[in-house]
Protein backbone atom coordinates (compact mmCIF):
# COMPACT_ATOMS: atom_id res chain seq x y z
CA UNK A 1 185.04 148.88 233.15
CA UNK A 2 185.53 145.32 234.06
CA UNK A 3 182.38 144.60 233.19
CA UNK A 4 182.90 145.47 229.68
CA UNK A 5 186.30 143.43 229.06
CA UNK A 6 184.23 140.61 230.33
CA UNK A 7 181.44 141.01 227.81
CA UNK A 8 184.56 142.04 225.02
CA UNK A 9 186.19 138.53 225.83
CA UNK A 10 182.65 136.59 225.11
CA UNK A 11 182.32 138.07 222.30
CA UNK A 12 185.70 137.67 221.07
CA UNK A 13 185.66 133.94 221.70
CA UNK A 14 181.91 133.76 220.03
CA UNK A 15 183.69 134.90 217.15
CA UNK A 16 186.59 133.30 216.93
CA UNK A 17 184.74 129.84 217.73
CA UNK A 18 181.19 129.88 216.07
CA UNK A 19 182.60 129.70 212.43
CA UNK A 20 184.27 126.67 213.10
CA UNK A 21 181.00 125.33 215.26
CA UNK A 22 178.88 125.72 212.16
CA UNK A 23 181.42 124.65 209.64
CA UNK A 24 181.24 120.99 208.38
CA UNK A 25 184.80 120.57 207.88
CA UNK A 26 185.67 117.24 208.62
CA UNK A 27 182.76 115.31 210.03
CA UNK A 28 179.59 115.51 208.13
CA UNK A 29 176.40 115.47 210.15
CA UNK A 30 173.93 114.04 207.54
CA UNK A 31 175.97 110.84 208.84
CA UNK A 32 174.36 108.84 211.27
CA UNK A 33 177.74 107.29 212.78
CA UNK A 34 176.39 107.20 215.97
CA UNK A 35 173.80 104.56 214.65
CA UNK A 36 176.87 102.29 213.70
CA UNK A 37 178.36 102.49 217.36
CA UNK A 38 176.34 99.81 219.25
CA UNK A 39 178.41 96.87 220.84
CA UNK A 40 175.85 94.08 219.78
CA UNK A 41 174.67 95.50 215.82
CA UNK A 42 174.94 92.72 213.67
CA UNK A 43 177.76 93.42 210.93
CA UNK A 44 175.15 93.16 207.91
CA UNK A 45 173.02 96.03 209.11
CA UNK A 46 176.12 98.18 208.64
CA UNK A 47 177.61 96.28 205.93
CA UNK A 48 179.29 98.69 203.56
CA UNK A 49 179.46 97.37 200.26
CA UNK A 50 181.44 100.65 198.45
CA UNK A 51 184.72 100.58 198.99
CA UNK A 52 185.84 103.80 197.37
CA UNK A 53 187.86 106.31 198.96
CA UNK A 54 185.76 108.69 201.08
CA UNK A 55 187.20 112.11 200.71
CA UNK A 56 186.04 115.28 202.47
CA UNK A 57 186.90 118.62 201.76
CA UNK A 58 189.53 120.59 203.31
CA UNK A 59 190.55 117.44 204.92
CA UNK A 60 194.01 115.62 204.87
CA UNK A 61 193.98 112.05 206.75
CA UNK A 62 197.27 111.76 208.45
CA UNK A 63 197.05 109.08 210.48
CA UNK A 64 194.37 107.21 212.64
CA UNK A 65 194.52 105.98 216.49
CA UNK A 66 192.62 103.21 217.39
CA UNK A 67 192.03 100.62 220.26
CA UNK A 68 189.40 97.87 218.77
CA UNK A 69 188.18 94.85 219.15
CA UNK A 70 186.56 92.63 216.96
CA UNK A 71 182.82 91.73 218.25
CA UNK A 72 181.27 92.07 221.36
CA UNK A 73 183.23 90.31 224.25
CA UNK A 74 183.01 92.43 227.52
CA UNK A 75 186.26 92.60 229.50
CA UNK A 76 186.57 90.44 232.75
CA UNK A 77 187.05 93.11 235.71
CA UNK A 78 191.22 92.09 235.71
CA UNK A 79 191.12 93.20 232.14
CA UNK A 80 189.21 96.55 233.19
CA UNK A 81 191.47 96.98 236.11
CA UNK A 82 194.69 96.80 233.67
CA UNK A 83 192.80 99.20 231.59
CA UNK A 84 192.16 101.86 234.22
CA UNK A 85 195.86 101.68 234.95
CA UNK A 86 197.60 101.55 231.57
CA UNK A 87 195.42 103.80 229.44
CA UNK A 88 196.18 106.81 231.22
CA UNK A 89 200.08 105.91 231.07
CA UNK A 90 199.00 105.32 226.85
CA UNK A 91 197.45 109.07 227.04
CA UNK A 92 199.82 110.65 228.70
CA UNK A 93 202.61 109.29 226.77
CA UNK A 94 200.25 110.57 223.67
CA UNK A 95 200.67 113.64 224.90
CA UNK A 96 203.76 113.67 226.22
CA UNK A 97 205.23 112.89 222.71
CA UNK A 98 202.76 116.16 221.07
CA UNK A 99 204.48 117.91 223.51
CA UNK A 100 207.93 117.27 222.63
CA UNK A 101 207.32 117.57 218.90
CA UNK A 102 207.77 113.39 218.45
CA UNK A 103 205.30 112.87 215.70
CA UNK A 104 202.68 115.21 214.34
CA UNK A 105 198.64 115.26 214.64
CA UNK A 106 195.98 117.46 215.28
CA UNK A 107 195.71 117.53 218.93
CA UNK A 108 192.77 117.55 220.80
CA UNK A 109 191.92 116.91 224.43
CA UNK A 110 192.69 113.34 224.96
């Protein structure tokens, strides 16, 4: 019998969770985004001369997070140091405020 509600739970979360593996909701994967990641590609390799709105169905942008830089300037090890001890504090504050209903996005492991 327990062998059973283990093979009724995998295939519970198979279904609940493949439909939203193989749907191309908000990400499309004819993109090559990774390709436009590298810390040293020159800006007109990627240069992206339409500015139009991209839109993508079933999506709603609500807001973006980010942490850039401009360029390619590697940290000292102080700077990395600071980093290892005030982005956690940044995360968990992230999620703190999810937690406590202070703002509103789609949460994801951070």
């Amino acid at each position: 019998m327990e062998k059973m509600h283990q093979w009724m739970l995998v295939v519970f979360v198979c279904c609940i969770t493949l439909p939203a593996l193989l749907s191309e909701k908000c990400f499309s994967r004819s993109q090559k985004t990774h390709l436009h990641l590298a810390t040293k590609t020159p800006y007109r390799y990627l240069a992206n001369k339409n500015d139009s709105l991209v839109h993508y169905p079933g999506c709603n942008v609500l807001r973006v997070w980010m942490i850039i830089r401009h360029g390619t300037r590697y940290p000292s090890s102080k700077v990395i140091r600071k980093m290892k001890e005030r982005l956690p504090v940044l995360r968990d504050s992230v999620i703190q405020n999810h937690e406590l209903k202070r703002g509103i996005h789609c949460f994801r492991p951070v």
